[in-house]
Protein backbone atom coordinates (compact mmCIF):
# COMPACT_ATOMS: atom_id res chain seq x y z
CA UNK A 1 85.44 38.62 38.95
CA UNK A 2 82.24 40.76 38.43
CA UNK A 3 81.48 40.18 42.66
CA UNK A 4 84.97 41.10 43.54
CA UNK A 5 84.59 43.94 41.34
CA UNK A 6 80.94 44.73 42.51
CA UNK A 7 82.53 44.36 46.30
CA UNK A 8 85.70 47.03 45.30
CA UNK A 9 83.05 49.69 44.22
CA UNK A 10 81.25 49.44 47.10
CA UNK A 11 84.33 49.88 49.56
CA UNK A 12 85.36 52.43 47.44
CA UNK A 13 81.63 54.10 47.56
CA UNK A 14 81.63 54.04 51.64
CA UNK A 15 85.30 55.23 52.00
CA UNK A 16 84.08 58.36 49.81
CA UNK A 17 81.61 59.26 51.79
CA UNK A 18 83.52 58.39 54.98
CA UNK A 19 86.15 60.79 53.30
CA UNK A 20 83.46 63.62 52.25
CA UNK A 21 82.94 63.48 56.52
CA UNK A 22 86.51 63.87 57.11
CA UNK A 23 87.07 66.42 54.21
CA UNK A 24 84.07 68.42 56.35
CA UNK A 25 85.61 68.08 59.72
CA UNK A 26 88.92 69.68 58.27
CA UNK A 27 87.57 72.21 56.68
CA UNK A 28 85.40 73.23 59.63
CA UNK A 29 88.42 72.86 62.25
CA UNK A 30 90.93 75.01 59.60
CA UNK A 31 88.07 77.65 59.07
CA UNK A 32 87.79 77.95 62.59
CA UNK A 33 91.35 77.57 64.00
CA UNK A 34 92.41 80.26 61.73
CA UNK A 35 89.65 82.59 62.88
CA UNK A 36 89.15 82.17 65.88
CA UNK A 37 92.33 80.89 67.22
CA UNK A 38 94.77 83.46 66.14
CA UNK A 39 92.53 86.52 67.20
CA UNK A 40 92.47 83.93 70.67
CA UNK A 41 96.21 84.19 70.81
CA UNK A 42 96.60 87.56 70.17
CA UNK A 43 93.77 88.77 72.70
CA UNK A 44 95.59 86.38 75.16
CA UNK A 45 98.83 88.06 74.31
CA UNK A 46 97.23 91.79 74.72
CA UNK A 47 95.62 90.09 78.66
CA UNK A 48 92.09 90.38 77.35
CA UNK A 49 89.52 89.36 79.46
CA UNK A 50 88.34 85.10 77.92
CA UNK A 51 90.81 85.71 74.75
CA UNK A 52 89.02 81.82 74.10
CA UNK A 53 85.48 83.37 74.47
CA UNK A 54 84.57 83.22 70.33
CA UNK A 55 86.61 80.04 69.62
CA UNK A 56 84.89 78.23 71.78
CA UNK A 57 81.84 78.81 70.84
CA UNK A 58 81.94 79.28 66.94
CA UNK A 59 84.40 75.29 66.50
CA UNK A 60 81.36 73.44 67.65
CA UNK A 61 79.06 75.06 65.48
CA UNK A 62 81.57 75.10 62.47
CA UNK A 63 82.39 71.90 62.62
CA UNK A 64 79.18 70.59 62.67
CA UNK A 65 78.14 72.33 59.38
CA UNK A 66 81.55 70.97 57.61
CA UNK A 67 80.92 67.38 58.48
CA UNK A 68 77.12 68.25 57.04
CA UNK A 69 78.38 69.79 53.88
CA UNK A 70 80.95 67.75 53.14
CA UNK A 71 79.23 63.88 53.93
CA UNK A 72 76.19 65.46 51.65
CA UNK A 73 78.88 66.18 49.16
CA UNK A 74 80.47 62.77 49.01
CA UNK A 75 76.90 61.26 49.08
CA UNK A 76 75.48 63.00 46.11
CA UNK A 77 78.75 62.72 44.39
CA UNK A 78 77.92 65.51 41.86
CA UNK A 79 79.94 68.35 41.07
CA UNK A 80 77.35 71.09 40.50
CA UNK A 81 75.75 69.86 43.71
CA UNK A 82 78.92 70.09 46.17
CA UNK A 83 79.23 73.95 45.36
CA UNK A 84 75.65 74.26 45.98
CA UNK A 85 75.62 72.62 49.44
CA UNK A 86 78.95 74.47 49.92
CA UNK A 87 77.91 77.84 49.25
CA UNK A 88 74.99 77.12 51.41
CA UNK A 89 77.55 75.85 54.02
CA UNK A 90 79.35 79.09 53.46
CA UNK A 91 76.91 81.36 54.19
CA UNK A 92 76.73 78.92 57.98
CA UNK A 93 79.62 80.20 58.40
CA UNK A 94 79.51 83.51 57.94
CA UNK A 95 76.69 83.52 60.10
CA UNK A 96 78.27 82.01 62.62
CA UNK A 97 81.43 83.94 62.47
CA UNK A 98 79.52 87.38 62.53
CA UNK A 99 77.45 86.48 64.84
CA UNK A 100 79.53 84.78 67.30
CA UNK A 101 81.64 88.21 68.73
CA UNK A 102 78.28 90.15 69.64
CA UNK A 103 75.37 87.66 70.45
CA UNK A 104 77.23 84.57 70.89
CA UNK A 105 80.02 86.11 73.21
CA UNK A 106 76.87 88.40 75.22
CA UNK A 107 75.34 85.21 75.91
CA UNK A 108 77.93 83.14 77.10
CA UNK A 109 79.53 85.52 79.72
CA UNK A 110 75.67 86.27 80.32
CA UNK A 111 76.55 82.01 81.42
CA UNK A 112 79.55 82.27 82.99
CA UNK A 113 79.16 86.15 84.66
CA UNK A 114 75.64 86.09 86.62
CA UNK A 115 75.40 89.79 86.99
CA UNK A 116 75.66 90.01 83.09
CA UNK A 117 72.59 87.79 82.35
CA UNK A 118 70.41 89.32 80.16
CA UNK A 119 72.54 92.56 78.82
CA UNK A 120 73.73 93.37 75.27
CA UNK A 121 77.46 93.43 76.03
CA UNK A 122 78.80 93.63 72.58
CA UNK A 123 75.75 94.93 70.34
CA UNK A 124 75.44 93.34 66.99
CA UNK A 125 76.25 96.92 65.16
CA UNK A 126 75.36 98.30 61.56
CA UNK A 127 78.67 98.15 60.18
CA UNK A 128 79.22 94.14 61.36
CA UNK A 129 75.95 93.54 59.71
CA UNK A 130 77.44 95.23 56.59
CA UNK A 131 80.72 93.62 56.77
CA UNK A 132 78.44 90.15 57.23
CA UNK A 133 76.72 91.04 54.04
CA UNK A 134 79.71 91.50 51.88
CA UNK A 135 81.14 87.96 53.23
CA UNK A 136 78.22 86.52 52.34
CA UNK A 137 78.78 86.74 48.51
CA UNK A 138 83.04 86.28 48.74
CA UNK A 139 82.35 83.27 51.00
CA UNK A 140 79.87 81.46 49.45
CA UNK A 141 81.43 81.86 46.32
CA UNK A 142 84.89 80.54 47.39
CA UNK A 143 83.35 77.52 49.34
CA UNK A 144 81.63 76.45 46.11
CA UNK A 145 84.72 76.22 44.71
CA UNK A 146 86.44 74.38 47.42
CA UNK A 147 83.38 72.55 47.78
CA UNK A 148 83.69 71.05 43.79
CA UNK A 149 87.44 70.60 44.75
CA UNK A 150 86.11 68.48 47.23
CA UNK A 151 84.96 65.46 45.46
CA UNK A 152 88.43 65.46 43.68
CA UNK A 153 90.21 65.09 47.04
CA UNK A 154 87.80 62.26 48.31
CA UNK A 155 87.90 60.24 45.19
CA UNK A 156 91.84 60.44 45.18
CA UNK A 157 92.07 59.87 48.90
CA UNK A 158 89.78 56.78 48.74
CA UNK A 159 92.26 55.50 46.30
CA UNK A 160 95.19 55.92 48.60
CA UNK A 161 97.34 53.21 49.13
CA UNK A 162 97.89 53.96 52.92
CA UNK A 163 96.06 55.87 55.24
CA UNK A 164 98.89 58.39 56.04
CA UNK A 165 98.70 59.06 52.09
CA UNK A 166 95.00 59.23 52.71
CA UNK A 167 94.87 61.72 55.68
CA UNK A 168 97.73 63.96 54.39
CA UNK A 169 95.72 64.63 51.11
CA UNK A 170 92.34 65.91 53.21
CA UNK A 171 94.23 67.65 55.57
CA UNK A 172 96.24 69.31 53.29
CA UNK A 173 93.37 70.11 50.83
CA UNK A 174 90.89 71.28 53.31
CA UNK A 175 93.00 73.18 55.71
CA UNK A 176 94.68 74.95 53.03
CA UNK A 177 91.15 76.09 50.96
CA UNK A 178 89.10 76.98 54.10
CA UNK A 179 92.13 78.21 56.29
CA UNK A 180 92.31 81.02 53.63
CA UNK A 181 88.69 81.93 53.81
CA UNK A 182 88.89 82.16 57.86
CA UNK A 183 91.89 84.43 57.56
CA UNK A 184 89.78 86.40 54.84
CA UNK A 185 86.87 86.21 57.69
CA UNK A 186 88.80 87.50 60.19
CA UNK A 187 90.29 90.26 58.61
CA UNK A 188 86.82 91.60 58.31
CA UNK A 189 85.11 90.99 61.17
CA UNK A 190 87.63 89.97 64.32
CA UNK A 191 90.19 92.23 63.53
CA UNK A 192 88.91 95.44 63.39
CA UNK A 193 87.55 94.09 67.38
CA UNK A 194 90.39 93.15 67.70
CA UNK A 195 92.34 96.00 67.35
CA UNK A 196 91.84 98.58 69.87
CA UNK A 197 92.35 96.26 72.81
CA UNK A 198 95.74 95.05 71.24
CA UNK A 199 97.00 99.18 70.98
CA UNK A 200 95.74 99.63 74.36
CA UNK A 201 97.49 96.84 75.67
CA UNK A 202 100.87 97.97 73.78
């Protein structure tokens, strides 16, 4: 009884952490697709030159941190700890997502545009590096929140009795949390980008 017991915790232990991964991933893609993918759709809608430009290169990058954050979570299995590594995670993603619309986009059409190499085509201005600042502390603070909310999600999904039960609990969970901080994200920092080439389009 004690092995079969013994064996139990330690499937149980592993699908955690295999969760925590998963939990990460989600939260990385919902972050992402919600910030990057609806300013995407509506630059492709107003016939903007690569609407795709910032989604394609901030969802690599984002997702990468998520996984981090969230297998580190499930590892350490520690409340305090998961908004810690969270918050930290948060401010990744700031970074990332301020970053990613004046450096990130220069040097990818710098790629993909020869005659562009090497030029500042959308300068990373005061008032971005302001608006980066002030995410910063709203961020990090919601992702350590989510991120705590996070071990709650794993434990019950490694306790699922099916993996549809399993997957609809993470996805729900993590898309939901961090889909709310990209749309917070974007209202600061793609929008008001955004903006000016929608109204000149209309």
């Amino acid at each position: 009884m004690d092995e079969n017991m013994a064996r139990a915790n330690v499937r149980i232990v592993k699908e955690k952490r295999q969760n925590g991964l998963r939990f990460g991933l989600l939260a990385g893609l919902g972050f992402s697709l919600v910030l990057w993918g609806v300013d995407s759709l509506a630059l492709l809608r107003a016939s903007a030159d690569l609407p795709w430009l910032k989604l394609d290169i901030g969802l690599p990058l984002c997702l990468l941190i998520g996984m981090l954050a969230g297998w580190l979570s499930a590892r350490f299995d520690n409340g305090l700890l998961s908004s810690v590594i969270w918050a930290r995670a948060g401010l990744g993603f700031v970074w990332v997502a301020s970053h990613v619309p004046f450096d990130g986009a220069s040097r990818l059409v710098g790629l993909l545009l020869p005659d562009m190499q090497g030029r500042e085509i959308y300068p990373f201005v005061e008032v971005a590096r302001l608006r980066m600042s002030l995410l910063y502390i709203i961020v990090g603070v919601l992702m350590a929140i989510g991120g705590a909310f996070e071990l709650f999600v794993v434990e019950a999904a490694a306790r699922a009795s099916s993996p549809v039960s399993r997957w609809l609990g993470l996805v729900l969970a993590s898309l939901t949390i961090f889909g709310a901080i990209g749309l917070l994200v974007d209202d600061l920092i793609n929008r008001p980008l955004r903006e000016p080439v929608v109204s000149i389009h209309n």
